[in-house]
PDB file of N, CA and C in Angstrom:
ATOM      1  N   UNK A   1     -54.279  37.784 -28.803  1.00  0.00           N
ATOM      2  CA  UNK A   1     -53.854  39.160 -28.965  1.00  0.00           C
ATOM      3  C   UNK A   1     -54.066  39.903 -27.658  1.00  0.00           C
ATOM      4  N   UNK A   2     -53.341  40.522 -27.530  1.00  0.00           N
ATOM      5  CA  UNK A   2     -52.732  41.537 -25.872  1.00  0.00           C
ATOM      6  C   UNK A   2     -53.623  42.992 -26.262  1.00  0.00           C
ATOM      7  N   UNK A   3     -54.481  43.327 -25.506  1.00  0.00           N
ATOM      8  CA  UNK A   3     -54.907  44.770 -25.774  1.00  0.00           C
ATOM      9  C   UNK A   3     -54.801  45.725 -24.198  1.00  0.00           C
ATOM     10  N   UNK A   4     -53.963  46.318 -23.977  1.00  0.00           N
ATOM     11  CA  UNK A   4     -53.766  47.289 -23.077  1.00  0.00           C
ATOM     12  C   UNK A   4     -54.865  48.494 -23.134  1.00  0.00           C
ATOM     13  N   UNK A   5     -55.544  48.597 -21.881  1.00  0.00           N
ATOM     14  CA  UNK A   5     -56.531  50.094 -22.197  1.00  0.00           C
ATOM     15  C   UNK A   5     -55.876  51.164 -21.784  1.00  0.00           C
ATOM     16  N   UNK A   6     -56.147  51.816 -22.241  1.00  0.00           N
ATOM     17  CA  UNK A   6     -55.280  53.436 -22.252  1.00  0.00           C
ATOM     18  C   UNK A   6     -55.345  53.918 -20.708  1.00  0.00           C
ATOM     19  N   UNK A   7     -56.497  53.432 -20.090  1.00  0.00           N
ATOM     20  CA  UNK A   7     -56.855  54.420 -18.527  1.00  0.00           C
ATOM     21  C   UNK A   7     -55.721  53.480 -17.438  1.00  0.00           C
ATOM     22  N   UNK A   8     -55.320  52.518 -17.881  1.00  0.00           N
ATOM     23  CA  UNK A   8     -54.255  51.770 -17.504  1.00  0.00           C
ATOM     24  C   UNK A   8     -52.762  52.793 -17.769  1.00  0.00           C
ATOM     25  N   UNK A   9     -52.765  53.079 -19.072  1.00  0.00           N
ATOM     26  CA  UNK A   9     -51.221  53.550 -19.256  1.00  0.00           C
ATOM     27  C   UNK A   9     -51.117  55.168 -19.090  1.00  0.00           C
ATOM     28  N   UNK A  10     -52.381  56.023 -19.417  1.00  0.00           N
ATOM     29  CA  UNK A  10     -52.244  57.259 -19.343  1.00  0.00           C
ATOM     30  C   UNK A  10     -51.798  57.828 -18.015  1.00  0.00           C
ATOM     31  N   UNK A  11     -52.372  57.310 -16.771  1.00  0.00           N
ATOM     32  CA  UNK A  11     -51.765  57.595 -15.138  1.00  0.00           C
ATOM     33  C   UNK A  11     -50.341  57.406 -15.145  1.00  0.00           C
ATOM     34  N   UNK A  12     -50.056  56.549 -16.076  1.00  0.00           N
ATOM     35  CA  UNK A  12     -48.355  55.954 -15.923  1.00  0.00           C
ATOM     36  C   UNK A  12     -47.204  57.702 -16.524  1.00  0.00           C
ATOM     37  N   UNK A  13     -47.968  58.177 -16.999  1.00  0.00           N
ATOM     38  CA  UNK A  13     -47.126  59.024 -17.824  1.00  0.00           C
ATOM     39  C   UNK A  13     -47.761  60.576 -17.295  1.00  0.00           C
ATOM     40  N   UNK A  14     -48.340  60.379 -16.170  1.00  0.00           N
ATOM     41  CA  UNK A  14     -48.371  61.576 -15.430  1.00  0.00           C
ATOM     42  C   UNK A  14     -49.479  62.390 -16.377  1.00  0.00           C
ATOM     43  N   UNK A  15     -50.321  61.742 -16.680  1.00  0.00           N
ATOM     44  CA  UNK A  15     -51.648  62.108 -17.798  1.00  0.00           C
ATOM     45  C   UNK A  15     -50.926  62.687 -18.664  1.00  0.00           C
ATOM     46  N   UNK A  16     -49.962  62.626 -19.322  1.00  0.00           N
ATOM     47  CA  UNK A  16     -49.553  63.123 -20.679  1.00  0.00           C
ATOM     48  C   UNK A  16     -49.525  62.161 -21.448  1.00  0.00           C
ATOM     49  N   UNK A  17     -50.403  62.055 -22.758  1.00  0.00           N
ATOM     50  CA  UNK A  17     -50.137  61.528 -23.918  1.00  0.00           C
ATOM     51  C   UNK A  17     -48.958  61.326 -24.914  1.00  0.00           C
ATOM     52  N   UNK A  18     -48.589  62.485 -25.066  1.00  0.00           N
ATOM     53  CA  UNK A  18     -47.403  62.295 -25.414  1.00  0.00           C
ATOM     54  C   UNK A  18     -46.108  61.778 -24.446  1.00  0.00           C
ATOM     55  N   UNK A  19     -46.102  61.979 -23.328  1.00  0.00           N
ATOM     56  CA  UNK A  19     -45.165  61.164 -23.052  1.00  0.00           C
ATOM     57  C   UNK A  19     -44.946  59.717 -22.804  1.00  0.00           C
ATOM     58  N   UNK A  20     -46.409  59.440 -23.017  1.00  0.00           N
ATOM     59  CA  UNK A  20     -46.880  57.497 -22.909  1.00  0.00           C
ATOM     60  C   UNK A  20     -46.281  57.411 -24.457  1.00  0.00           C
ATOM     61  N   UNK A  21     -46.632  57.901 -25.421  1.00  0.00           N
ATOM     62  CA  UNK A  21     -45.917  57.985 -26.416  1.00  0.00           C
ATOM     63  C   UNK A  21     -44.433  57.419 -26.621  1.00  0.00           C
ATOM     64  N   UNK A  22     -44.104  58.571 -26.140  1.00  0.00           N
ATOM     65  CA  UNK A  22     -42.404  58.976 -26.393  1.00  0.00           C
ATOM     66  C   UNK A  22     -41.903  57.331 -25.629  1.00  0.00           C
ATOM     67  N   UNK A  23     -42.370  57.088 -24.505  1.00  0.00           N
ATOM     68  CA  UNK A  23     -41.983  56.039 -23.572  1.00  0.00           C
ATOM     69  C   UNK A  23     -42.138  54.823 -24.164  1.00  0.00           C
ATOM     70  N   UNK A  24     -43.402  54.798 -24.524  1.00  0.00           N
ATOM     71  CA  UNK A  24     -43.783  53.393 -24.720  1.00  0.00           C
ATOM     72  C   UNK A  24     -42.734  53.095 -26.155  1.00  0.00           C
ATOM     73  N   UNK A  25     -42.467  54.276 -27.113  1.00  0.00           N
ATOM     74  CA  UNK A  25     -41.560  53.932 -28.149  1.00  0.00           C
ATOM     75  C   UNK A  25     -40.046  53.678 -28.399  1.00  0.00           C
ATOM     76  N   UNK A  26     -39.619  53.856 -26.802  1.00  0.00           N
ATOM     77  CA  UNK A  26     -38.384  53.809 -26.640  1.00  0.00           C
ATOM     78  C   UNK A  26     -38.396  52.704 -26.330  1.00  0.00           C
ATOM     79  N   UNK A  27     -38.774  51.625 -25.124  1.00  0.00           N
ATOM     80  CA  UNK A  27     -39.281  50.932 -24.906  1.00  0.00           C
ATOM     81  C   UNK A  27     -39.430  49.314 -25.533  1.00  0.00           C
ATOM     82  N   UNK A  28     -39.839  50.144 -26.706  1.00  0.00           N
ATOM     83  CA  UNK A  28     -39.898  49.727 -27.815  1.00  0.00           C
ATOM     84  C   UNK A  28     -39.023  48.819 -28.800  1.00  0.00           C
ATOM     85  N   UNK A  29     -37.800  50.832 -28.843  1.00  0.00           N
ATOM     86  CA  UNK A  29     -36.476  50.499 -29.598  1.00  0.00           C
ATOM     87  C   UNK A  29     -35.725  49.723 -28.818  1.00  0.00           C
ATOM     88  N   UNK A  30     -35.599  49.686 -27.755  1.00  0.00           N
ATOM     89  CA  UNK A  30     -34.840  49.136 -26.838  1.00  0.00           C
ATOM     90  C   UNK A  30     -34.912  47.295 -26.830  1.00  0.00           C
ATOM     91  N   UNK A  31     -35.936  47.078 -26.806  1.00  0.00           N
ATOM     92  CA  UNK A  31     -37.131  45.497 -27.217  1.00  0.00           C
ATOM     93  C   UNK A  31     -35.903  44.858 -28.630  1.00  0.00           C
ATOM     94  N   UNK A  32     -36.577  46.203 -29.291  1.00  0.00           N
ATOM     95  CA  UNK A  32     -36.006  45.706 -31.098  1.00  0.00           C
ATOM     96  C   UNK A  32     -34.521  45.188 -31.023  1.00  0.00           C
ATOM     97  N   UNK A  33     -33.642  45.891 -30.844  1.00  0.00           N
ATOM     98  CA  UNK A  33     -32.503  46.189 -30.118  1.00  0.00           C
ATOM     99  C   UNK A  33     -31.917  44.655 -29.499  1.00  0.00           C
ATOM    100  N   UNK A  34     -32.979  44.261 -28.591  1.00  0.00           N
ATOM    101  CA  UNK A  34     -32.573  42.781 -28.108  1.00  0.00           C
ATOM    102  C   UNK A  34     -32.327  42.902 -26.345  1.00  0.00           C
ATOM    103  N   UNK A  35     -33.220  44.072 -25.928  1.00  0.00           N
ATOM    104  CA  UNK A  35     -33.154  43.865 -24.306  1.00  0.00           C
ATOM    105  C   UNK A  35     -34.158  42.716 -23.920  1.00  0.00           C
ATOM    106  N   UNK A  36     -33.930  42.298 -22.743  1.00  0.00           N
ATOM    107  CA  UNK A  36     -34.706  41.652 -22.456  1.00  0.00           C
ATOM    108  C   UNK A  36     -35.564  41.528 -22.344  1.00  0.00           C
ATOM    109  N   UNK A  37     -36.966  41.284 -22.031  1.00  0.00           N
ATOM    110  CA  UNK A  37     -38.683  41.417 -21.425  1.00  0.00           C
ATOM    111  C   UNK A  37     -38.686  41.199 -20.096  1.00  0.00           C
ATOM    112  N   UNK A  38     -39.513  41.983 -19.525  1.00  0.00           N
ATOM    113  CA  UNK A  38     -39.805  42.524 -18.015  1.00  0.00           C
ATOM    114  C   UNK A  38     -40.883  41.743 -17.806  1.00  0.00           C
ATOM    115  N   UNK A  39     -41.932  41.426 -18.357  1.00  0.00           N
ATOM    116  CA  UNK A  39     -43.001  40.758 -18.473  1.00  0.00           C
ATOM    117  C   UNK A  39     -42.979  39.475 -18.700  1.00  0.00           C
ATOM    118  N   UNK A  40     -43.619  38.551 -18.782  1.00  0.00           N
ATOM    119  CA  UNK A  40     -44.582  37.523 -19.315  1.00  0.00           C
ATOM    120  C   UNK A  40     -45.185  38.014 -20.224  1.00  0.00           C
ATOM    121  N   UNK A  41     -45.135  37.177 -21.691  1.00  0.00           N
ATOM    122  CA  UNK A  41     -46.142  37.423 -23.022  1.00  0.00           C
ATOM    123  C   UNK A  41     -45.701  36.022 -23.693  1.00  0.00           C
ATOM    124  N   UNK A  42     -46.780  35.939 -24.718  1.00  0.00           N
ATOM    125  CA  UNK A  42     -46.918  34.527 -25.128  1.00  0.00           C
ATOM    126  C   UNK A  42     -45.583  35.188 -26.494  1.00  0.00           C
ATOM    127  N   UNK A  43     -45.074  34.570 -27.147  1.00  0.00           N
ATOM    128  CA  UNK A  43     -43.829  34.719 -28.200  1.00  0.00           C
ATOM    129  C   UNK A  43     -43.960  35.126 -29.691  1.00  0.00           C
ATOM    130  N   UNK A  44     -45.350  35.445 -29.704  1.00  0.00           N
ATOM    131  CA  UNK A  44     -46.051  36.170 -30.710  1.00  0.00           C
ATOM    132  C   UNK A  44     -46.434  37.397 -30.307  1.00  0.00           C
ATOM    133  N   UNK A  45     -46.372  37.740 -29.359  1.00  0.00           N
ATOM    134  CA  UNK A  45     -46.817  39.391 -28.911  1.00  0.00           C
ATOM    135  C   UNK A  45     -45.765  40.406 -30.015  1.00  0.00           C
ATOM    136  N   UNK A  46     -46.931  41.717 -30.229  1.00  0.00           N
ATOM    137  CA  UNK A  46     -45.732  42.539 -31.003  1.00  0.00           C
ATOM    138  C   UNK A  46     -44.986  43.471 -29.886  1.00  0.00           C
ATOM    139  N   UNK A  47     -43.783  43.830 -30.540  1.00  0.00           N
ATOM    140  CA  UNK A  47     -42.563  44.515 -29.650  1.00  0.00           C
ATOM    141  C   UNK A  47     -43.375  45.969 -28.724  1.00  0.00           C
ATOM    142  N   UNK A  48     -44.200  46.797 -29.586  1.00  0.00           N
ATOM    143  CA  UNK A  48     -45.475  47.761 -28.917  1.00  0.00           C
ATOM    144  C   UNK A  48     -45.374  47.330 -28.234  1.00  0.00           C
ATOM    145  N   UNK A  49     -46.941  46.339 -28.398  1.00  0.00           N
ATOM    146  CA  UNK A  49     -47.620  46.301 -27.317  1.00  0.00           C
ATOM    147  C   UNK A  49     -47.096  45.400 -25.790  1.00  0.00           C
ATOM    148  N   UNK A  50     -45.983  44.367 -26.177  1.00  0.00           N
ATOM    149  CA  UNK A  50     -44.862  44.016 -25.246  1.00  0.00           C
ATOM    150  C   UNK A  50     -44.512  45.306 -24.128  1.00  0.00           C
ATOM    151  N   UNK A  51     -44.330  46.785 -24.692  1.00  0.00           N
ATOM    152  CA  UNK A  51     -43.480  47.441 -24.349  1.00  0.00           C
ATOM    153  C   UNK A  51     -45.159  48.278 -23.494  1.00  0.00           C
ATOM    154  N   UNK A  52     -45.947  48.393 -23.960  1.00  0.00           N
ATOM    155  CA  UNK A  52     -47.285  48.646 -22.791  1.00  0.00           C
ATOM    156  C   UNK A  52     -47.431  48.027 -22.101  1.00  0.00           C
ATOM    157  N   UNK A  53     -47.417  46.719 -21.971  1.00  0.00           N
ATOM    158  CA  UNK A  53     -47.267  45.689 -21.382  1.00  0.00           C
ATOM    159  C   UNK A  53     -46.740  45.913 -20.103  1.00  0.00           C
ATOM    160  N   UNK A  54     -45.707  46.379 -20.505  1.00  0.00           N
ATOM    161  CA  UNK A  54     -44.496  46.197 -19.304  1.00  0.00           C
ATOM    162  C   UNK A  54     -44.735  47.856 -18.563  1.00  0.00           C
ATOM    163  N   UNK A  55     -45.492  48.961 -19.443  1.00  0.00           N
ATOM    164  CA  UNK A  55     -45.314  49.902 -18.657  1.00  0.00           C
ATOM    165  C   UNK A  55     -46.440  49.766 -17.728  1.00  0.00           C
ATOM    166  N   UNK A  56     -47.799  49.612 -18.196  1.00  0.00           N
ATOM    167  CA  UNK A  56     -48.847  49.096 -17.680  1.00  0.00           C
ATOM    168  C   UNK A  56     -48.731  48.216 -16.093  1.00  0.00           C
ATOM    169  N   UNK A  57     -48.093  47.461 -16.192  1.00  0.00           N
ATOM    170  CA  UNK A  57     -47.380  46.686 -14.973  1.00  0.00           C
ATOM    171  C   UNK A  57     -46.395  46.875 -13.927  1.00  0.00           C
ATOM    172  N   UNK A  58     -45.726  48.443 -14.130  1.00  0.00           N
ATOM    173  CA  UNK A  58     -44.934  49.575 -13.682  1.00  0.00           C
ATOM    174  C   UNK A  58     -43.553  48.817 -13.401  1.00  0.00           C
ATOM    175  N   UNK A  59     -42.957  48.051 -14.922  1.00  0.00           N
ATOM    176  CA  UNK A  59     -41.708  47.584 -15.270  1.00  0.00           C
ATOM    177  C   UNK A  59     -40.847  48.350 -15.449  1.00  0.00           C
ATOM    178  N   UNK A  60     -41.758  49.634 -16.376  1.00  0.00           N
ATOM    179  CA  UNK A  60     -40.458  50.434 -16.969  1.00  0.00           C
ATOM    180  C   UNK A  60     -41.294  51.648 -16.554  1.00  0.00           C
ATOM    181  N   UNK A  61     -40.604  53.185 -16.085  1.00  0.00           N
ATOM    182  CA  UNK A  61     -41.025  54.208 -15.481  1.00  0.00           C
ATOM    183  C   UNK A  61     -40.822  55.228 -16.451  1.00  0.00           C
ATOM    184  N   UNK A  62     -41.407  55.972 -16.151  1.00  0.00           N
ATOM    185  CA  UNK A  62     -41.130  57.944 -16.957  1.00  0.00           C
ATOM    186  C   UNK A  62     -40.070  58.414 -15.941  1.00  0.00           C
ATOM    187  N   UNK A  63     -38.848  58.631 -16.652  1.00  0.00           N
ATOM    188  CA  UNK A  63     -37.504  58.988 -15.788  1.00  0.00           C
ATOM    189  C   UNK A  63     -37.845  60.433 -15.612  1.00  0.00           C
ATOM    190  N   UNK A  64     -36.775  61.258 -15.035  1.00  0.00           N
ATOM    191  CA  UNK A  64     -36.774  62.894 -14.649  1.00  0.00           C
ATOM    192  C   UNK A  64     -35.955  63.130 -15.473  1.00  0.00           C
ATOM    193  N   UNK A  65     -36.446  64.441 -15.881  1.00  0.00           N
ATOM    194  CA  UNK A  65     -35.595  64.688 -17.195  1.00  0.00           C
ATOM    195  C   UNK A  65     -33.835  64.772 -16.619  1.00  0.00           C
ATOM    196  N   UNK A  66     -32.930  64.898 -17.921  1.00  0.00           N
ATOM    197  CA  UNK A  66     -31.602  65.092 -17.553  1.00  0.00           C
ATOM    198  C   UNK A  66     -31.064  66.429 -17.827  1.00  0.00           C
ATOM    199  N   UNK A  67     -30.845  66.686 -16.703  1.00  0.00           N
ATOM    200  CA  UNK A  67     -30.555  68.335 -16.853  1.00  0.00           C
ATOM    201  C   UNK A  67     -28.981  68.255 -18.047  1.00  0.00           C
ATOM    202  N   UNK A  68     -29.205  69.084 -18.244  1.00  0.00           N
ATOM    203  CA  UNK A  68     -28.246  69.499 -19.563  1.00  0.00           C
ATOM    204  C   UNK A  68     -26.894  69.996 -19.260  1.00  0.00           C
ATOM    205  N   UNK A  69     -25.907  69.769 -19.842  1.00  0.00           N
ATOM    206  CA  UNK A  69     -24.449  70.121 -19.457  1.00  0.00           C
ATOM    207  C   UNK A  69     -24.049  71.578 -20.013  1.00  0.00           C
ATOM    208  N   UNK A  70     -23.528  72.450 -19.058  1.00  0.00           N
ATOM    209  CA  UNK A  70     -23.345  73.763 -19.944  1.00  0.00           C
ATOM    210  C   UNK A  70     -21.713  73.731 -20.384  1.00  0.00           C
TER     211      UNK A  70
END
């Protein structure tokens, strides 16, 4: 079993919790979905913690938001 510590992923998300959140769950959907893995993990890892995994390892980033169309 894969356990990611938080002082690892919280810097990743610009010390916001919620946006390690929001990230790591997209991440996530994206996994479920059938993207590929950025990482190395043994083939029992769950799709989560796969997806900390990979942020933890600075695979996948916190984008800039998208400014909005008027």
């Amino acid at each position: 079993m894969s356990y990611v510590p938080l002082e690892r992923l919280i810097d990743k998300s610009h010390g916001s919790m919620f946006k390690l959140v929001m990230l790591a769950s997209k991440r996530a959907l994206e996994l479920a979905e059938g993207s590929s893995k950025l990482v190395e993990a043994p083939q029992d890892t769950k799709i989560t913690t796969l997806a900390m995994l990979e942020i933890a390892e600075d695979k996948v980033e916190l984008g800039a938001p998208k400014a909005e169309a008027k």
